[in-house]
Protein backbone atom coordinates (compact mmCIF):
# COMPACT_ATOMS: atom_id res chain seq x y z
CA UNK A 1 5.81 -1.85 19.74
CA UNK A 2 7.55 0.30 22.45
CA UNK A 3 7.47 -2.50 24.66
CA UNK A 4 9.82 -4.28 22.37
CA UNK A 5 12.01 -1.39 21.55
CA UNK A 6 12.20 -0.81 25.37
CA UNK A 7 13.42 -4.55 26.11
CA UNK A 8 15.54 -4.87 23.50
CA UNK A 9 17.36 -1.68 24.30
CA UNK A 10 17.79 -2.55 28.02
CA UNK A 11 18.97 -5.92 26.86
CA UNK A 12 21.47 -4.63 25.46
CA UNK A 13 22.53 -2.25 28.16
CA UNK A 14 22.71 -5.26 30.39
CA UNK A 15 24.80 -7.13 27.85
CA UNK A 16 26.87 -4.64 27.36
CA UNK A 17 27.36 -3.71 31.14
CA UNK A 18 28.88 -7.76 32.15
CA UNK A 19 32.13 -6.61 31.77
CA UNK A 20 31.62 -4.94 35.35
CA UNK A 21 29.71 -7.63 36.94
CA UNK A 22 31.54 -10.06 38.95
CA UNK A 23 30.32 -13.66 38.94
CA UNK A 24 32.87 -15.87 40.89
CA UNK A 25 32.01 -17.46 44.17
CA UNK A 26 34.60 -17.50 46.73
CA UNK A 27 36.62 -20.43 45.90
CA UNK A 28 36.83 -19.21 41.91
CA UNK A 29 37.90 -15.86 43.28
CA UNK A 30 40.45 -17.11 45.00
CA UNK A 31 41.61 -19.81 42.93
CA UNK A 32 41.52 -16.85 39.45
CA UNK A 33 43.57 -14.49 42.08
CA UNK A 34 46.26 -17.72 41.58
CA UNK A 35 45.68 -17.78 38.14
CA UNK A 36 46.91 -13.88 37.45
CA UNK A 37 44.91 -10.98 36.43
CA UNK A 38 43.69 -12.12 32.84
CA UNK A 39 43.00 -15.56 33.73
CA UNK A 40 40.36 -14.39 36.37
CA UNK A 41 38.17 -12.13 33.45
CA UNK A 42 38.37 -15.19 31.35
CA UNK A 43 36.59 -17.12 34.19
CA UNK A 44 34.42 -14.29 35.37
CA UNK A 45 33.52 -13.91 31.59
CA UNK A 46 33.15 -17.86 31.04
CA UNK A 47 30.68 -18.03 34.36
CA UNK A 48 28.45 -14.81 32.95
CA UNK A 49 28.31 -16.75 29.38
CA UNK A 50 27.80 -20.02 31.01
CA UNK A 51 24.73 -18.45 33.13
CA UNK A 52 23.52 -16.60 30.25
CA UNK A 53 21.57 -19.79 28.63
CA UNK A 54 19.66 -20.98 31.59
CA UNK A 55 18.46 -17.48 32.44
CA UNK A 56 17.15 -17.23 28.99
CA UNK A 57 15.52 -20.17 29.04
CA UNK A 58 13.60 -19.39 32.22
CA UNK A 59 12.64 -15.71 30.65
CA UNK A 60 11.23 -17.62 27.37
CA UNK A 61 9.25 -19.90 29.42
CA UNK A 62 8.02 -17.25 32.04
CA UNK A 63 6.87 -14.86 28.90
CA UNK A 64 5.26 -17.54 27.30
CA UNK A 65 3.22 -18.40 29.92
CA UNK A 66 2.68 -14.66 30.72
CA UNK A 67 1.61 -14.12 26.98
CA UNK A 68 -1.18 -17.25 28.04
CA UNK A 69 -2.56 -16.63 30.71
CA UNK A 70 -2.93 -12.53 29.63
CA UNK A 71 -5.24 -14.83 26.61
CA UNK A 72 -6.84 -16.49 28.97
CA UNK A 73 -7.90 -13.58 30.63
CA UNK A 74 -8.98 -11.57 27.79
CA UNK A 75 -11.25 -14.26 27.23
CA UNK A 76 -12.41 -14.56 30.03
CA UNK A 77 -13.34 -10.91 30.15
CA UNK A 78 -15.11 -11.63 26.62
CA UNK A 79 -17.01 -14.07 27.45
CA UNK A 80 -18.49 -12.00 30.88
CA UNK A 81 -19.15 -9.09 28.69
C-alpha cells in the first residue's frame, strides 16, 4: 500500500512541476517567441497536455504486463517448490 501512496504522491509532484518544463522543439520555440510571451506557455502547456495521453497509455500497458509476468513468475516458483 506504500507503493501506491509513493506513486501517487510523485505523480503529483511531476504534475505539478510542468509548469517549469519546456516542451517546444526548435521551430515552436521560435515560432511562440513570434507569438509573444503568453502565447508561447499556451503552446508549451498544449504540447505537455498533448504528450500527457500517450505516455499514460504506454505506463498502463508496461504495468500491466509487469503485474503478468511478476504472476507468471510466482507461479512458476509454486509450482518448483
Amino acid at each position: 500500500m506504500k507503493k501506491k501512496g509513493l506513486f501517487l504522491l510523485l505523480m503529483v509532484v511531476f504534475l505539478l512541476a510542468t509548469e517549469s518544463i519546456q516542451a517546444q522543439c526548435s521551430i515552436c520555440t521560435k515560432t511562440a517567441s513570434q507569438l509573444g510571451e503568453g502565447p508561447a506557455k499556451a503552446l508549451n502547456s498544449a504540447i505537455i497536455y498533448l504528450a500527457f495521453a500517450p505516455l499514460a497509455i504506454m505506463g498502463f500497458i508496461g504495468f500491466r504486463w509487469w503485474k503478468k509476468e511478476q504472476t507468471i513468475i510466482a507461479a512458476e516458483e509454486a509450482n518448483i517448490n
